[in-house]
Structure formats: structure tokens, C-alpha cells
PDB file of N, CA and C in Angstrom:
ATOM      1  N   UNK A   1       0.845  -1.170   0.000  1.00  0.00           N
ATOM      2  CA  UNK A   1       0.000   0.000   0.000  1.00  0.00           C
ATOM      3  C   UNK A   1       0.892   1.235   0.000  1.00  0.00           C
ATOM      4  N   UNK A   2       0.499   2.170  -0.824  1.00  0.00           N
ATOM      5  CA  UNK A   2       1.493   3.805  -0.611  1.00  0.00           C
ATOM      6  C   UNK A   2       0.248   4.916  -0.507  1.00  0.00           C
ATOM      7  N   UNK A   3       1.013   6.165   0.395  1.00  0.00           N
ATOM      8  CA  UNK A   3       0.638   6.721   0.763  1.00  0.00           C
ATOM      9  C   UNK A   3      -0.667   7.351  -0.380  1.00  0.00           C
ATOM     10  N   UNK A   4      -0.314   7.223  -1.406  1.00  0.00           N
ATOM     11  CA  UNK A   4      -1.690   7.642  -2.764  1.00  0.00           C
ATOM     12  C   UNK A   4      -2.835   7.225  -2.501  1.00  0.00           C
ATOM     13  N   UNK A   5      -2.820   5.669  -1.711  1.00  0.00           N
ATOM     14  CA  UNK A   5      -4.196   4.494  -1.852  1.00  0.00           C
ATOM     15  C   UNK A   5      -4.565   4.810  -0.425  1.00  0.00           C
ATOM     16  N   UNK A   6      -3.831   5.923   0.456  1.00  0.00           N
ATOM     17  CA  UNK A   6      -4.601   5.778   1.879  1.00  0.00           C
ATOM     18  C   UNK A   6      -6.226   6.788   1.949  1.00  0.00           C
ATOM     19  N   UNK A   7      -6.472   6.481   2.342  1.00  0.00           N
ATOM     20  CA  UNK A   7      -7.890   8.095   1.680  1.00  0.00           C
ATOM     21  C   UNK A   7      -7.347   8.511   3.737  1.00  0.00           C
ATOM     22  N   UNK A   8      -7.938  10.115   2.931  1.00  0.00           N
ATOM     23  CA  UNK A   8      -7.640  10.972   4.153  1.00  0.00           C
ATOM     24  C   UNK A   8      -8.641  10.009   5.579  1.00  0.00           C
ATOM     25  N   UNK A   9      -7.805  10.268   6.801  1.00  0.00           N
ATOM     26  CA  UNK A   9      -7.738  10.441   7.847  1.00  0.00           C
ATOM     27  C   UNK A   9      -7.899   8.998   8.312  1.00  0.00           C
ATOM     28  N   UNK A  10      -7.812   8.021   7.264  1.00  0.00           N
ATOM     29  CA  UNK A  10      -7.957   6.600   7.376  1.00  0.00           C
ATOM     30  C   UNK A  10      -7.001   5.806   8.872  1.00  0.00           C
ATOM     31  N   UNK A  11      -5.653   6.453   8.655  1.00  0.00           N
ATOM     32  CA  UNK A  11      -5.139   5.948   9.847  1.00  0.00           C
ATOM     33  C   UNK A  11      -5.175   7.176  10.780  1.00  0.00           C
ATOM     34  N   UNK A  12      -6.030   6.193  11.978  1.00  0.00           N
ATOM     35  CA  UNK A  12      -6.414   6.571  13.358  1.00  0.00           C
ATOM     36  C   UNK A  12      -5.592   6.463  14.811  1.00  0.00           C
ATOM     37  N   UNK A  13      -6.019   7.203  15.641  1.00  0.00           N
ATOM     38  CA  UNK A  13      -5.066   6.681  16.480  1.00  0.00           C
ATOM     39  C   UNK A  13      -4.742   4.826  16.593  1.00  0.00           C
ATOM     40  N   UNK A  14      -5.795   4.609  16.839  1.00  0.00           N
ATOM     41  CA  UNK A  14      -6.099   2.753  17.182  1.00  0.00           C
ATOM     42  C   UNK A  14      -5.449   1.862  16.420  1.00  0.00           C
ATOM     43  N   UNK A  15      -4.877   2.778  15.368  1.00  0.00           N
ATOM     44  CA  UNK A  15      -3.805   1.852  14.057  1.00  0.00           C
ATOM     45  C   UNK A  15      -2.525   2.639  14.166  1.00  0.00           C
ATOM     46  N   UNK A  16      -1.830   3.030  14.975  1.00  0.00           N
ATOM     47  CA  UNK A  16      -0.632   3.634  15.332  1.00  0.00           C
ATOM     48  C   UNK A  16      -0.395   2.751  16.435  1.00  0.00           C
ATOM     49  N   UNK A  17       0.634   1.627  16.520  1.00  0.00           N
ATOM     50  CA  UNK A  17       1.327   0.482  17.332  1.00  0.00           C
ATOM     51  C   UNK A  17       2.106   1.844  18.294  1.00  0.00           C
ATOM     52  N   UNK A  18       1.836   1.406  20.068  1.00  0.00           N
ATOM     53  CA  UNK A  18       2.722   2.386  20.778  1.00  0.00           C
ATOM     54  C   UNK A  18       4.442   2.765  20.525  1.00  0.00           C
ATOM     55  N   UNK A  19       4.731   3.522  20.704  1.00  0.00           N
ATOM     56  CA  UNK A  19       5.909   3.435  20.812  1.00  0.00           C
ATOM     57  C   UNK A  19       6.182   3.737  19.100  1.00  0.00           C
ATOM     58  N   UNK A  20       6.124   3.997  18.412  1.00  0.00           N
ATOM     59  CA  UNK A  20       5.944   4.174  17.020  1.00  0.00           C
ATOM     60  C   UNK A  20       6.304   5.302  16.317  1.00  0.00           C
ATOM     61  N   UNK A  21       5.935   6.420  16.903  1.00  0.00           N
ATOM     62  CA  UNK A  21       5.773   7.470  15.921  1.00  0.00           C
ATOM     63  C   UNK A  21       7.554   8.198  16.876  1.00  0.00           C
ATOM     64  N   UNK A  22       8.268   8.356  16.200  1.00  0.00           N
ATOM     65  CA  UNK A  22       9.419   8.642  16.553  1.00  0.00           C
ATOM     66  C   UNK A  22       9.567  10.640  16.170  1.00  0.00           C
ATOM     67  N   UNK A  23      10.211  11.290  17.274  1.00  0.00           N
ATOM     68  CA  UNK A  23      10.653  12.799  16.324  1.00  0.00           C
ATOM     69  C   UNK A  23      10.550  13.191  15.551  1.00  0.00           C
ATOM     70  N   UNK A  24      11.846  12.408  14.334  1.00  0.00           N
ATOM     71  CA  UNK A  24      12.260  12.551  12.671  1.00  0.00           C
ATOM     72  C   UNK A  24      10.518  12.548  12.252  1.00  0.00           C
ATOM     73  N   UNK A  25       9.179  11.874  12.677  1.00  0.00           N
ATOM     74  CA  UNK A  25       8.062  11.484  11.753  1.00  0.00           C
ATOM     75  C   UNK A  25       7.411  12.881  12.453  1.00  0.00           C
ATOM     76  N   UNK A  26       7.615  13.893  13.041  1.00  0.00           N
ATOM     77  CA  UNK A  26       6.722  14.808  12.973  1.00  0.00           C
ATOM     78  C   UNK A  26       7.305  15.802  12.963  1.00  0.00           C
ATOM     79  N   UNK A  27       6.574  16.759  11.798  1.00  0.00           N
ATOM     80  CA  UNK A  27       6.731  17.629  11.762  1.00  0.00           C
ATOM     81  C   UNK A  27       7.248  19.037  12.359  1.00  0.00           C
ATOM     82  N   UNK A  28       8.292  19.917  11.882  1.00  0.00           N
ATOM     83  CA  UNK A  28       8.658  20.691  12.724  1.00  0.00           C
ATOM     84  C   UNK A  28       7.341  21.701  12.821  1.00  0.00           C
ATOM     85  N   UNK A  29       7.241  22.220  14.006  1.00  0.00           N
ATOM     86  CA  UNK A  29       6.019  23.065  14.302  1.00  0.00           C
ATOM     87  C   UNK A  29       5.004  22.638  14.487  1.00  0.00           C
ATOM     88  N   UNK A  30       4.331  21.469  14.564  1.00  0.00           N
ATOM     89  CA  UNK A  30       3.382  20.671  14.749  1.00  0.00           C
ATOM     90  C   UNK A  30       3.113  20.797  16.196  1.00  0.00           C
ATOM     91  N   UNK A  31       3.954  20.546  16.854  1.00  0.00           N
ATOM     92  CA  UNK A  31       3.785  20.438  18.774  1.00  0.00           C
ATOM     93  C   UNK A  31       3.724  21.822  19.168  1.00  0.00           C
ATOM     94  N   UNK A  32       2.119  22.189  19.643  1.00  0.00           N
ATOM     95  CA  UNK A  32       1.755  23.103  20.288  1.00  0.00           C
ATOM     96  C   UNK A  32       1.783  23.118  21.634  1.00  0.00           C
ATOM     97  N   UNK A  33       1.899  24.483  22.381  1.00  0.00           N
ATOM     98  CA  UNK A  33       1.780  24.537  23.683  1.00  0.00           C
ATOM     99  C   UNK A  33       0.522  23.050  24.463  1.00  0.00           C
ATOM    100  N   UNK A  34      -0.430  23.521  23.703  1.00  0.00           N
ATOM    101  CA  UNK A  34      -1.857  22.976  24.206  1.00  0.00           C
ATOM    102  C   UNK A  34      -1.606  20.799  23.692  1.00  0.00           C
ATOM    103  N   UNK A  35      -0.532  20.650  23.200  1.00  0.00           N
ATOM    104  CA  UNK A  35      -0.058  19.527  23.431  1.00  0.00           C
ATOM    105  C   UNK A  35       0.429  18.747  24.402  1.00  0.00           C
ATOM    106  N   UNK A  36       1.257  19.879  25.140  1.00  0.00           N
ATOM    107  CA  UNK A  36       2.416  19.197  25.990  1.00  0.00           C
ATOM    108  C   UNK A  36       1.699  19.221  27.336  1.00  0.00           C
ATOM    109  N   UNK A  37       1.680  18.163  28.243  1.00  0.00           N
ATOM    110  CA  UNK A  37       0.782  17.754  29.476  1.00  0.00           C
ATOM    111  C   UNK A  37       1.483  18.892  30.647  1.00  0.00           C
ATOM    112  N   UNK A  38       0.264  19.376  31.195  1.00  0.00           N
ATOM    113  CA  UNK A  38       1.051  20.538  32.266  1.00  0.00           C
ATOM    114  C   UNK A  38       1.536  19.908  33.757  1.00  0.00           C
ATOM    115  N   UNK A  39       3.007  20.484  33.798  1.00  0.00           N
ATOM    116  CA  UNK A  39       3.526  19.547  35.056  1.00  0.00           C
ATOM    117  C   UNK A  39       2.356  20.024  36.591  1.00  0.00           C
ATOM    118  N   UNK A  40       1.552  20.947  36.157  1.00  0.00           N
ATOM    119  CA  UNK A  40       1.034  21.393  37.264  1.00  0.00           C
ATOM    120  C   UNK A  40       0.818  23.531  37.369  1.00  0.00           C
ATOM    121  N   UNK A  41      -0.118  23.783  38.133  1.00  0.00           N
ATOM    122  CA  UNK A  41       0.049  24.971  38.148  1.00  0.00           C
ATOM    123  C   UNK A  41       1.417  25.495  38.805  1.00  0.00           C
ATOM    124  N   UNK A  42       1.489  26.887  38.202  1.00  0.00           N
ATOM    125  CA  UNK A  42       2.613  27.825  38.307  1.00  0.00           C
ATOM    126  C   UNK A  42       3.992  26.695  38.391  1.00  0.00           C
ATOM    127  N   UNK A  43       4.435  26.204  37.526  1.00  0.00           N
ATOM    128  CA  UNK A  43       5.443  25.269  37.032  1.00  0.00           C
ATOM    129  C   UNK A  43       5.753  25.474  35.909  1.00  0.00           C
ATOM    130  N   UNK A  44       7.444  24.922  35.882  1.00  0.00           N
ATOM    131  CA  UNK A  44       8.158  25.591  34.434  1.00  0.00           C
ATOM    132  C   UNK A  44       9.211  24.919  34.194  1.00  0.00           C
ATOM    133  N   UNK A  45       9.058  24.585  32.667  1.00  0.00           N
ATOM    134  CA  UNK A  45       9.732  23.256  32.330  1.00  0.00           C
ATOM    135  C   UNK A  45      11.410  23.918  32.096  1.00  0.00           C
ATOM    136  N   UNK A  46      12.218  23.277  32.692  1.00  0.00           N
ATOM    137  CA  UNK A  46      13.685  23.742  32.491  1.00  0.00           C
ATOM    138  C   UNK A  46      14.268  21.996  32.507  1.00  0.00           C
ATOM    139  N   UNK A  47      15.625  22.667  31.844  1.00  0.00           N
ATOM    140  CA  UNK A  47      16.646  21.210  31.706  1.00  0.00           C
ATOM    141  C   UNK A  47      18.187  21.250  32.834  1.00  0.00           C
ATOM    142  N   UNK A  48      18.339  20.437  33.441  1.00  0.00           N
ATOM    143  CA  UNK A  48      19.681  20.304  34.024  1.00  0.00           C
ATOM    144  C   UNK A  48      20.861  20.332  32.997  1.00  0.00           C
ATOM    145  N   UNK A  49      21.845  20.388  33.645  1.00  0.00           N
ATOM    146  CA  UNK A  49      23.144  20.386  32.805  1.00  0.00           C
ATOM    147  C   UNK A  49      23.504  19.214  32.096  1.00  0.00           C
ATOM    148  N   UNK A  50      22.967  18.211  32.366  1.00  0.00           N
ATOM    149  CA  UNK A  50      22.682  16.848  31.310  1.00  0.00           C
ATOM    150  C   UNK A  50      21.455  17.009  30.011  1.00  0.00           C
ATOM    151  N   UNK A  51      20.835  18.191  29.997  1.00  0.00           N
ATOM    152  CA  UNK A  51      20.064  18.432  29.227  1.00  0.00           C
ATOM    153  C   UNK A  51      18.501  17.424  29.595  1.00  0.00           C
ATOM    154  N   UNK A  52      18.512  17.037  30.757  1.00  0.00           N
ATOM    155  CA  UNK A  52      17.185  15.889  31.206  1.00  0.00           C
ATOM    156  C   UNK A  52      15.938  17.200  31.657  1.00  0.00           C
ATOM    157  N   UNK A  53      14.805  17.252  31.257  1.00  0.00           N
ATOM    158  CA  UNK A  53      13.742  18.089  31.087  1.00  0.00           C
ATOM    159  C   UNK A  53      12.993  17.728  32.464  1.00  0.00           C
ATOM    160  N   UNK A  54      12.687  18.714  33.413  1.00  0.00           N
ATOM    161  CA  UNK A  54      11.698  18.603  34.341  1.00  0.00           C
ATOM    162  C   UNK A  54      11.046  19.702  34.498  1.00  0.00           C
ATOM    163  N   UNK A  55      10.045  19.541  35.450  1.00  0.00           N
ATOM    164  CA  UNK A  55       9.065  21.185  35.871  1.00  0.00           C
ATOM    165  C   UNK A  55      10.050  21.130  37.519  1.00  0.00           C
ATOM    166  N   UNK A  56       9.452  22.277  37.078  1.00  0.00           N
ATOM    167  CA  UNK A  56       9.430  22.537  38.567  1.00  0.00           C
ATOM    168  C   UNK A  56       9.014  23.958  39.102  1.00  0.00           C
ATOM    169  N   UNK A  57       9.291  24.502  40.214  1.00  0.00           N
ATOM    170  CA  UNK A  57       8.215  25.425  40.815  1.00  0.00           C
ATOM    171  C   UNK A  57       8.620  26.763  40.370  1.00  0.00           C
ATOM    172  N   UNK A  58       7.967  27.632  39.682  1.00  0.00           N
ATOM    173  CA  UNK A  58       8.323  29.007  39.316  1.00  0.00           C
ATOM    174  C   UNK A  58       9.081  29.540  40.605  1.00  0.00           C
ATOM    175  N   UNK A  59       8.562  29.175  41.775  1.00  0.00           N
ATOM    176  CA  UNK A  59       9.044  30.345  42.776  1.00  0.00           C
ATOM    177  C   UNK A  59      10.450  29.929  43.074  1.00  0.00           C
ATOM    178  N   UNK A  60      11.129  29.146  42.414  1.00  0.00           N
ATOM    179  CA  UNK A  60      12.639  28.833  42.758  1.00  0.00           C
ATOM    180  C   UNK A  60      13.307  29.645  41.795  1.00  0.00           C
ATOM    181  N   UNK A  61      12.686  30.430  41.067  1.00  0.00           N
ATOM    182  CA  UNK A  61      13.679  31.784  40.396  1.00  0.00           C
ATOM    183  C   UNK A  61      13.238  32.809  40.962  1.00  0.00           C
ATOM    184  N   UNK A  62      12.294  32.911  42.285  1.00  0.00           N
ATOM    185  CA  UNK A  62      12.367  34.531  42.756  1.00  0.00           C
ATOM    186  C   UNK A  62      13.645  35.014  42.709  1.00  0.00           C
ATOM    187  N   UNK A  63      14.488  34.420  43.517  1.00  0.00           N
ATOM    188  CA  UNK A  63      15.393  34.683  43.822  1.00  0.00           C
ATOM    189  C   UNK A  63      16.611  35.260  42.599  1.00  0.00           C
ATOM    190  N   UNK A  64      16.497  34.904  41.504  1.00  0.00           N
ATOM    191  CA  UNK A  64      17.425  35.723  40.174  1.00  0.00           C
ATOM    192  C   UNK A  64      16.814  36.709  40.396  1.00  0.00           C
ATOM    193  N   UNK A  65      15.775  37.374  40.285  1.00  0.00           N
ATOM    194  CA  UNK A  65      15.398  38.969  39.779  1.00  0.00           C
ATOM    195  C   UNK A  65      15.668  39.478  41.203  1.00  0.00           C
ATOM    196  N   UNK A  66      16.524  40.417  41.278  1.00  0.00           N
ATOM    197  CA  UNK A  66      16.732  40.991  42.797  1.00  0.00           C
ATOM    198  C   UNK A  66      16.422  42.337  42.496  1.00  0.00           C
ATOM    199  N   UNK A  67      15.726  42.827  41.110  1.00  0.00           N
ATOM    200  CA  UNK A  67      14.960  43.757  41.288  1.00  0.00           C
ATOM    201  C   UNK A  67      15.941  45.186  41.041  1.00  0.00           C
ATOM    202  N   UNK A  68      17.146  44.960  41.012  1.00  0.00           N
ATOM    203  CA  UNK A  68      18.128  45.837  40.812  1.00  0.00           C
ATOM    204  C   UNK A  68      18.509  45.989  39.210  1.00  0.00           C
ATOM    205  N   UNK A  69      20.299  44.712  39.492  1.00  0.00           N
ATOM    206  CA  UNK A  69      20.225  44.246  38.139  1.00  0.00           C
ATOM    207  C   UNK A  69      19.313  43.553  37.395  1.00  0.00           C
ATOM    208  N   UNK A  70      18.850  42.741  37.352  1.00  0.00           N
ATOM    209  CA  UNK A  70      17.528  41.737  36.918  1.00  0.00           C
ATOM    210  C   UNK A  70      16.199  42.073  37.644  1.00  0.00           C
ATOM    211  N   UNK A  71      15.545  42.497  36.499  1.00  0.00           N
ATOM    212  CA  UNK A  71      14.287  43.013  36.791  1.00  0.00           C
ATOM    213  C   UNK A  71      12.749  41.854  36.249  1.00  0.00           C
ATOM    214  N   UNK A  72      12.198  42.063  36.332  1.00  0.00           N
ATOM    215  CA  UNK A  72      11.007  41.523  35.869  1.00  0.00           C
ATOM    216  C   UNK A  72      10.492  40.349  36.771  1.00  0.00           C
ATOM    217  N   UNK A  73       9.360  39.693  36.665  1.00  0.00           N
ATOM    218  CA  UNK A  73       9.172  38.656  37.126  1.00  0.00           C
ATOM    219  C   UNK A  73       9.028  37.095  36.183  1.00  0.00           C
ATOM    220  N   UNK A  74       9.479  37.078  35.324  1.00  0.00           N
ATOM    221  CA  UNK A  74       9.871  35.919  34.350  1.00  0.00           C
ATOM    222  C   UNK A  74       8.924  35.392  33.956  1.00  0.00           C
ATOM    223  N   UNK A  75       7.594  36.636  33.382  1.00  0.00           N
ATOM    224  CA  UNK A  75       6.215  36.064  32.733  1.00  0.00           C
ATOM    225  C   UNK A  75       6.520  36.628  31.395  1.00  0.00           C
ATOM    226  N   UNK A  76       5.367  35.911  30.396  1.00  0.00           N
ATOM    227  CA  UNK A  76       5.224  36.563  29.122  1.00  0.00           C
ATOM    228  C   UNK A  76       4.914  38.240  29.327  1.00  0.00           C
ATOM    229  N   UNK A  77       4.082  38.273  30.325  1.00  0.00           N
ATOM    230  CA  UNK A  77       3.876  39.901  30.437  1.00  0.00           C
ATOM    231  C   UNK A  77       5.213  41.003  31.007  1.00  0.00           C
ATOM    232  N   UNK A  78       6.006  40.300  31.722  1.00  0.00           N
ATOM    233  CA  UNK A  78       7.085  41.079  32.673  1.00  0.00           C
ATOM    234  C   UNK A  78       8.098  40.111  32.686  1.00  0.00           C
ATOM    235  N   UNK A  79       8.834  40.084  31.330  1.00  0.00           N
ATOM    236  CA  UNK A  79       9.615  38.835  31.418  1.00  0.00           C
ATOM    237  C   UNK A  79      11.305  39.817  32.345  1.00  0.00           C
ATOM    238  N   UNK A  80      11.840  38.723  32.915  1.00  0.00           N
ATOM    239  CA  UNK A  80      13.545  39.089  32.988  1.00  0.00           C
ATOM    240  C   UNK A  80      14.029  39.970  32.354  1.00  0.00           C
ATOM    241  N   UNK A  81      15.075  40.593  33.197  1.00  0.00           N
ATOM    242  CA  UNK A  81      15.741  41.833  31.648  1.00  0.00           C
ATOM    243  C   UNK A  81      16.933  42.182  32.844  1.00  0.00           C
ATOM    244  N   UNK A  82      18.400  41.998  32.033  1.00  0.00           N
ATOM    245  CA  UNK A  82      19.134  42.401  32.790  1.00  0.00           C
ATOM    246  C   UNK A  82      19.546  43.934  31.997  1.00  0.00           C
ATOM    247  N   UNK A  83      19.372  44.979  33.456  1.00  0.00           N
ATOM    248  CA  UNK A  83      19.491  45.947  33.375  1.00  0.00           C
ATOM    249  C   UNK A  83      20.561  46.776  33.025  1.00  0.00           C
ATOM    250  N   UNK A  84      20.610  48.026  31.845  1.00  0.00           N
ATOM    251  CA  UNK A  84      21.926  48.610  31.376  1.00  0.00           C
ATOM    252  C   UNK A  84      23.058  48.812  32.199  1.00  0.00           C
ATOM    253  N   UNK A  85      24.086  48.601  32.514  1.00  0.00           N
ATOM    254  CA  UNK A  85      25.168  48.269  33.540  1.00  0.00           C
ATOM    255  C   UNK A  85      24.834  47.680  34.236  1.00  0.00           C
ATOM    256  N   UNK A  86      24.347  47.054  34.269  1.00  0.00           N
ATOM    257  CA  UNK A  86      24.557  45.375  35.747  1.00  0.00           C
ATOM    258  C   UNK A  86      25.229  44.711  35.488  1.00  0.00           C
ATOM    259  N   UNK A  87      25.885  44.548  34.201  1.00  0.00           N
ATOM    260  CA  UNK A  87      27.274  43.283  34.505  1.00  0.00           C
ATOM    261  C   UNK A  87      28.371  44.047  34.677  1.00  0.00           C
ATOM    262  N   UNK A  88      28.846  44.100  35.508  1.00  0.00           N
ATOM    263  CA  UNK A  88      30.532  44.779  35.789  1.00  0.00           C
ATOM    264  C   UNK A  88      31.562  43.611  36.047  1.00  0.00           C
ATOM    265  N   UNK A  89      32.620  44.263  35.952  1.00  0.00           N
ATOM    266  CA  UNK A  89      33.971  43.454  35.809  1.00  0.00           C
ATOM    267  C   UNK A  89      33.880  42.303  36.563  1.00  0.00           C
ATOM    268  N   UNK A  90      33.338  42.309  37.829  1.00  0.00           N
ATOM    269  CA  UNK A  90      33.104  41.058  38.845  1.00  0.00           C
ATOM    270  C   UNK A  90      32.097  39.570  38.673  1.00  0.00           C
ATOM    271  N   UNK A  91      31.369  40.679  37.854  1.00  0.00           N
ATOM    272  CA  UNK A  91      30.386  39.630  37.344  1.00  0.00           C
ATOM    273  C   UNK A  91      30.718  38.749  35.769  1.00  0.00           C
ATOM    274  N   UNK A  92      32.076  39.075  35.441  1.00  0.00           N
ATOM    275  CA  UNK A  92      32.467  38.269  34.037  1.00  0.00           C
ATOM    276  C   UNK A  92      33.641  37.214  34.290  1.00  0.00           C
ATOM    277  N   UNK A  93      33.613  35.653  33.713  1.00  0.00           N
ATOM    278  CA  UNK A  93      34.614  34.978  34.305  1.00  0.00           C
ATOM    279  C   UNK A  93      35.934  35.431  33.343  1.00  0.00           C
ATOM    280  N   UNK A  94      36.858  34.633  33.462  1.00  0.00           N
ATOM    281  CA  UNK A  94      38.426  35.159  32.773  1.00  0.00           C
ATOM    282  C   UNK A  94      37.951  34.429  31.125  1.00  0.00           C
ATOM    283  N   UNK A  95      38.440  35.513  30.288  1.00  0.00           N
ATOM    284  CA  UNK A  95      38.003  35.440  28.879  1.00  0.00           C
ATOM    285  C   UNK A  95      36.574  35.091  28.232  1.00  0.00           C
ATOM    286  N   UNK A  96      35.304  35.960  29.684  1.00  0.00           N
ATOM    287  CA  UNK A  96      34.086  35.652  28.779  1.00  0.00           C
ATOM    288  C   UNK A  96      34.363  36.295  27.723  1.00  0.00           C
ATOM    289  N   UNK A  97      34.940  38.093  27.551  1.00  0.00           N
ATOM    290  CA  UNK A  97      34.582  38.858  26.371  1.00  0.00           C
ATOM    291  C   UNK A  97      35.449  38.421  25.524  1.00  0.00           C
ATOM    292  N   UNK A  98      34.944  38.123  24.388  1.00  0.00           N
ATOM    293  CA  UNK A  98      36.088  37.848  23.353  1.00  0.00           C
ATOM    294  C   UNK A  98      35.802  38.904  21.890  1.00  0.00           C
ATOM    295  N   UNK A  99      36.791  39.101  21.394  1.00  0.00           N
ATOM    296  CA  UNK A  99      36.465  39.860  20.014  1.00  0.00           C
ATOM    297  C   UNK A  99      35.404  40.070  19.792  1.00  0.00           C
ATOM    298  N   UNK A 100      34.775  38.701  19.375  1.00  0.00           N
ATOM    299  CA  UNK A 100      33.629  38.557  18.567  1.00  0.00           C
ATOM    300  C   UNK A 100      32.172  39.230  19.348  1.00  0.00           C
ATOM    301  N   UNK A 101      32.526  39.195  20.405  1.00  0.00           N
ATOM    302  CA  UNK A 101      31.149  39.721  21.078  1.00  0.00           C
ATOM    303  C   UNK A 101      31.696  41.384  21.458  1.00  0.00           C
ATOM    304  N   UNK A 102      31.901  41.872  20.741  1.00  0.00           N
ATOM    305  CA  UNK A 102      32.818  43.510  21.250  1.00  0.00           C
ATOM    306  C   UNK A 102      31.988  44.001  19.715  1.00  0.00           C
ATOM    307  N   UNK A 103      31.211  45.412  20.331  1.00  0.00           N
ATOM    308  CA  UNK A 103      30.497  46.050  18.905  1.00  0.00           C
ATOM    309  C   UNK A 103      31.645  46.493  18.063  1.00  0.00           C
ATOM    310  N   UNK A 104      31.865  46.846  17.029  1.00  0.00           N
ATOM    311  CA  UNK A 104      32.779  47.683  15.890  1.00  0.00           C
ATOM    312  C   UNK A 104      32.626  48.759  16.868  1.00  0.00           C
ATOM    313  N   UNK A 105      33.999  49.442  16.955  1.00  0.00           N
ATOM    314  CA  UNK A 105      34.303  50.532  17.526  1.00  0.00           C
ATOM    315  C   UNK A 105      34.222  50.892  19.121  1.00  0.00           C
ATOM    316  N   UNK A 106      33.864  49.571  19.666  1.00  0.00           N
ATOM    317  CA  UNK A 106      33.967  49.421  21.141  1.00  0.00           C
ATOM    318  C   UNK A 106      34.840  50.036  22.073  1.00  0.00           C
ATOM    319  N   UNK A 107      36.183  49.104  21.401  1.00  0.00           N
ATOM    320  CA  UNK A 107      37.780  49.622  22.053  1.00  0.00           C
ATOM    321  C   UNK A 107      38.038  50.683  20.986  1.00  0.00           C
ATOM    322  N   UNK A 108      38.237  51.789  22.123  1.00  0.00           N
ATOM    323  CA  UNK A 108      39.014  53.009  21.272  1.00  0.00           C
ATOM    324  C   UNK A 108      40.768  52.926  22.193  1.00  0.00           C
ATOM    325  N   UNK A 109      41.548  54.232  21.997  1.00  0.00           N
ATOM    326  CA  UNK A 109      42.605  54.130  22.187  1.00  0.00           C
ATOM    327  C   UNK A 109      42.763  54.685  23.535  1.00  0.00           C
ATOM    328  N   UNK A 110      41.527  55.293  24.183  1.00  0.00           N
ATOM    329  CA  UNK A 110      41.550  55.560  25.293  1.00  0.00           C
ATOM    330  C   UNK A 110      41.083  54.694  26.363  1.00  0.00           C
ATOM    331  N   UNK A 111      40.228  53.539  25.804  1.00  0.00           N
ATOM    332  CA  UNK A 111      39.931  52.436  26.323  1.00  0.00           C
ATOM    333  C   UNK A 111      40.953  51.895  27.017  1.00  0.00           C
ATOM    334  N   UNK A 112      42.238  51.675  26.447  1.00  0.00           N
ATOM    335  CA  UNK A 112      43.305  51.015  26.772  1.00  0.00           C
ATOM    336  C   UNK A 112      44.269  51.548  27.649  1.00  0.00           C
TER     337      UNK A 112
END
């Protein structure tokens, strides 16, 4: 059988064997918000440094926005925003800035 002889909407869920439909078979953009199962109210899906996906409780980032440098409360309406000078010298490790992230005309000769 090829996909020509299937008539629309013929295969149903009940003819999809579990475990089956892999990534590569769907479409990019297909997976909507209103897809993905909610871990729960006020919860927010983040990944560990192994890249492994969990929720967990919004209120464990109060603590980044201290309202100074980092402002907002980390909603679509009032998202995060680190504020114009809040990163100073203390706050950069040895060789974050490199060339490439320096605007054209950054370093002048008085810079130095």
C-alpha cells in the first residue's frame, strides 16, 4: 500500500502500534503549547546540565530577579531583563569577552 491508496484520515489513532511514531516522523512546528501535558500549576519546564527536562516550581527563580540588576518577574507579560550596567567586571569569568562579542568601535585608544 502507498501513501496515494490511503484516503484521508484513514489511519487513526487505534492503528498507530505504541511506541511508534518517533521525532524525525513529525513535523517541525506541529507540537503546540496545548499539546504538551502541564507539570502542574505555576510550574516551568527547564533542563539540568545533562540536558534531562523537568518542571518545577516558578518560585525557585524569585530569587534571580533581585529587582536591581535583573528586573522583571519571568512572565510573558514582565519577562527578565538584565538591566543597562549590571554586569561589571566582577560579574564576568576570565576570557568571557572575546572579540567577537565587542560592537565595531567598542575599544578606542583611550579604552586602553
Amino acid at each position: 500500500m502507498t501513501n496515494a491508496q490511503l484516503a484521508d484520515s484513514a489511519v487513526q489513532t487505534e492503528n498507530i502500534a505504541n511506541e511508534t511514531i518517533l521525532s524525525e516522523d513529525i513535523k517541525d512546528g506541529e507540537i503546540a503549547t496545548n499539546d504538551i501535558a502541564s507539570g502542574g500549576n505555576d510550574k516551568v519546564l527547564v533542563t539540568d546540565n545533562a540536558g534531562t527536562v523537568a518542571w518545577v516550581d516558578k518560585s525557585s527563580f524569585a530569587a534571580i530577579a533581585d529587582q536591581v540588576t535583573i528586573t522583571g518577574a519571568g512572565t510573558t507579560a514582565d519577562p527578565f531583563k538584565v538591566e543597562d550596567l549590571s554586569i561589571v567586571t566582577g560579574k564576568l569569568a576570565d576570557g568571557a569577552v572575546t572579540t567577537v562579542k565587542l560592537a565595531d568601535g567598542a575599544v578606542t585608544t583611550a579604552k586602553l
